[in-house]
C-alpha atoms as a PDB file:
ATOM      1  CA  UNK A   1      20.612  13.271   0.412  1.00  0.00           C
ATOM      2  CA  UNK A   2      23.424  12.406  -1.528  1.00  0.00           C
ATOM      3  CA  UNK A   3      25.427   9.159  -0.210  1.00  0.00           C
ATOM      4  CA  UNK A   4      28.851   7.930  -1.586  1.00  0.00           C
ATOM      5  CA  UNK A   5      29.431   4.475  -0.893  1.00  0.00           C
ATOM      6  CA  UNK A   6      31.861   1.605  -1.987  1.00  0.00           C
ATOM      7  CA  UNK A   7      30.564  -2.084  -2.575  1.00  0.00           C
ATOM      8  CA  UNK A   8      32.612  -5.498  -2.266  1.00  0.00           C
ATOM      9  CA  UNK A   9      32.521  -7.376  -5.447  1.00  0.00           C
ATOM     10  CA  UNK A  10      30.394  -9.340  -3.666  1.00  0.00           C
ATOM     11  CA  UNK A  11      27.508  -7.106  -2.962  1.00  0.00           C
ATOM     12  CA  UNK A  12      27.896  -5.248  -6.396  1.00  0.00           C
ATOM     13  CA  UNK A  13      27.079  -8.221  -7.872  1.00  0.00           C
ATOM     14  CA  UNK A  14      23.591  -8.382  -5.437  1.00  0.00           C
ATOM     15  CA  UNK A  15      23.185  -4.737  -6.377  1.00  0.00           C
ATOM     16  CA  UNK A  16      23.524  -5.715  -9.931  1.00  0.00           C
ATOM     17  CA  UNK A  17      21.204  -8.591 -10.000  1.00  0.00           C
ATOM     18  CA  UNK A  18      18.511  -6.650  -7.936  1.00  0.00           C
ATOM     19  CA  UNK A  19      18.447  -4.159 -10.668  1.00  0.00           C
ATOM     20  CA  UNK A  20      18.714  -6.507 -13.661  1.00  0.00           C
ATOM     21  CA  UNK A  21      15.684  -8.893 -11.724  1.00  0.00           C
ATOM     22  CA  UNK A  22      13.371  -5.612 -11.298  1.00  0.00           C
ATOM     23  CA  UNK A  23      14.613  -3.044 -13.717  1.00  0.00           C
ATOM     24  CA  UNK A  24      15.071  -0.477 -10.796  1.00  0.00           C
ATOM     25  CA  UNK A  25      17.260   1.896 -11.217  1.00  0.00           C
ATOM     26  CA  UNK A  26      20.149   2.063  -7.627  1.00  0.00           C
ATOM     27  CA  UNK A  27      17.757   4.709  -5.854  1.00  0.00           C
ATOM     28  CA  UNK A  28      14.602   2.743  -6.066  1.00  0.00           C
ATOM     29  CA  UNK A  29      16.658  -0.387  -5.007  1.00  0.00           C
ATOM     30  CA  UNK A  30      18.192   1.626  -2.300  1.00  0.00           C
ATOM     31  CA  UNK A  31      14.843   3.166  -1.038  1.00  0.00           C
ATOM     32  CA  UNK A  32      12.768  -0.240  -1.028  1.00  0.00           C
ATOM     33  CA  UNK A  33      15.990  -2.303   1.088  1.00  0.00           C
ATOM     34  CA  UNK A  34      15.959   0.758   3.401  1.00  0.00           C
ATOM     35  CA  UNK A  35      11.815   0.531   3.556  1.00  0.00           C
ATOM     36  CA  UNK A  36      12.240  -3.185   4.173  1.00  0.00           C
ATOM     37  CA  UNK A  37      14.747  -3.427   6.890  1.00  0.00           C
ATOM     38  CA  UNK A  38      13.266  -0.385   8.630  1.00  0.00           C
ATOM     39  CA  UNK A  39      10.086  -2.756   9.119  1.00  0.00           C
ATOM     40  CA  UNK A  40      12.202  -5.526  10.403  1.00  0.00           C
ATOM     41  CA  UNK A  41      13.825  -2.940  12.973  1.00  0.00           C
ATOM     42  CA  UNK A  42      10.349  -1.331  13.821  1.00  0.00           C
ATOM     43  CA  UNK A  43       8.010  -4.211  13.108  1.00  0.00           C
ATOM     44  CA  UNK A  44       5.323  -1.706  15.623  1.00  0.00           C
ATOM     45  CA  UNK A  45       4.954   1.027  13.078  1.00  0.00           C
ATOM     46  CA  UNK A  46       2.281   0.095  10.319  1.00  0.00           C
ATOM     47  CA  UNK A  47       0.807   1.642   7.389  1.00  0.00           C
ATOM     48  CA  UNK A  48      -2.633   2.692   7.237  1.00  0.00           C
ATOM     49  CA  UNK A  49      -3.586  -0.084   4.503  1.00  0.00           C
ATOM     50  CA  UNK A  50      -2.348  -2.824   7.421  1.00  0.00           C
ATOM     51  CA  UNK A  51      -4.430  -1.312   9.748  1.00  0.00           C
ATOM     52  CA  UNK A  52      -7.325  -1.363   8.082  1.00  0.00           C
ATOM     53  CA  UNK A  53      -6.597  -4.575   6.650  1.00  0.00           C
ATOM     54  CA  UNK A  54      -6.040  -6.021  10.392  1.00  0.00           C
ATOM     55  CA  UNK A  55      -9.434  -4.362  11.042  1.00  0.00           C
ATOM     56  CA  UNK A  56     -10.922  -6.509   8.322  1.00  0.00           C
ATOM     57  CA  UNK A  57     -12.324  -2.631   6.853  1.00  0.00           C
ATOM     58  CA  UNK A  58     -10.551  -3.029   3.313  1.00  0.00           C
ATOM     59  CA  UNK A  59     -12.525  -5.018   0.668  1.00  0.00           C
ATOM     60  CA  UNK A  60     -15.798  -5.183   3.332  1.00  0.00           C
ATOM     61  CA  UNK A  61     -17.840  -2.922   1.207  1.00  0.00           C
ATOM     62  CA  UNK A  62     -20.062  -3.853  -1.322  1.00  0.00           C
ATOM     63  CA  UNK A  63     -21.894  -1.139  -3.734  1.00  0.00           C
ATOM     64  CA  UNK A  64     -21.971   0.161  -6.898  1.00  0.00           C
ATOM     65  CA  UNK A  65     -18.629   1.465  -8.942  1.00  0.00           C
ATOM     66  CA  UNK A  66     -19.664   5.028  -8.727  1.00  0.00           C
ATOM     67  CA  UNK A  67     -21.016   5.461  -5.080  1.00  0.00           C
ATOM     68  CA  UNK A  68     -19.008   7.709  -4.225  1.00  0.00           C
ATOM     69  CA  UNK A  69     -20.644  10.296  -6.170  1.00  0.00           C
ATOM     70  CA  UNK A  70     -23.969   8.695  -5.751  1.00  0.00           C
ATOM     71  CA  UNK A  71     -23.912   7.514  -2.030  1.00  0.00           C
ATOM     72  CA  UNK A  72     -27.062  10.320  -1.250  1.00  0.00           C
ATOM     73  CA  UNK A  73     -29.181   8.212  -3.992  1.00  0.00           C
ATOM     74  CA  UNK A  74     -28.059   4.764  -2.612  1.00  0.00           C
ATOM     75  CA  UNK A  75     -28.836   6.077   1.279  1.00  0.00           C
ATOM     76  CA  UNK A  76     -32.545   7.126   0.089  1.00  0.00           C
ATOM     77  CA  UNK A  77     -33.102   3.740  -1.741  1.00  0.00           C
ATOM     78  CA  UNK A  78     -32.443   2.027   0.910  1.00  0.00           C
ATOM     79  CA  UNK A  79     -33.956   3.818   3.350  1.00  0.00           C
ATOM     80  CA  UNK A  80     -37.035   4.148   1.294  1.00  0.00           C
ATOM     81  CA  UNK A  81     -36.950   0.182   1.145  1.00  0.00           C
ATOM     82  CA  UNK A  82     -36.270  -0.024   4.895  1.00  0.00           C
ATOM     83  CA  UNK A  83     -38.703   2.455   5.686  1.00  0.00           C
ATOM     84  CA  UNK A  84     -41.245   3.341   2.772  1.00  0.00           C
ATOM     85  CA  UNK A  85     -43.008   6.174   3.326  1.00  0.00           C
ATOM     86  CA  UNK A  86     -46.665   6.375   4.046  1.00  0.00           C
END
């Protein structure tokens, strides 16, 4: 979407400071303060990360670097340890 807009002196100067302060260029600006007062507006509607954040899921899991391509090895260690076989 294309938007054409006109600024106060005031406000340009905000823009301009933004931009200078995060080295954004006017969409990214634009996009974040439109992110950030949707939240204020909708405060219900959370991302995924919060929710699982909330849930206290994100950071609970302990294991080696790769277990996602080893998980089968890590399952039969421990359930060898759990319950070795006879």
């Amino acid at each position: 979407m294309e938007i054409a807009t006109q600024l106060d002196n005031d406000h340009a100067k905000k823009l301009a400071y933004i931009q200078a302060q995060t080295h954004q260029d006017l969409t990214e600006v634009l996009n974040q303060a439109i992110d950030l007062y949707y939240k204020q507006l909708n405060p219900t509607q959370k991302s995924p990360l919060d929710i699982l954040t909330e849930a206290g899921l994100v950071g609970c899991f302990e294991g080696a670097p790769d277990l996602s391509s080893n998980y089968k090895s890590s399952v039969n260690e421990y359930l060898d340890q759990k319950y070795p076989p006879e």
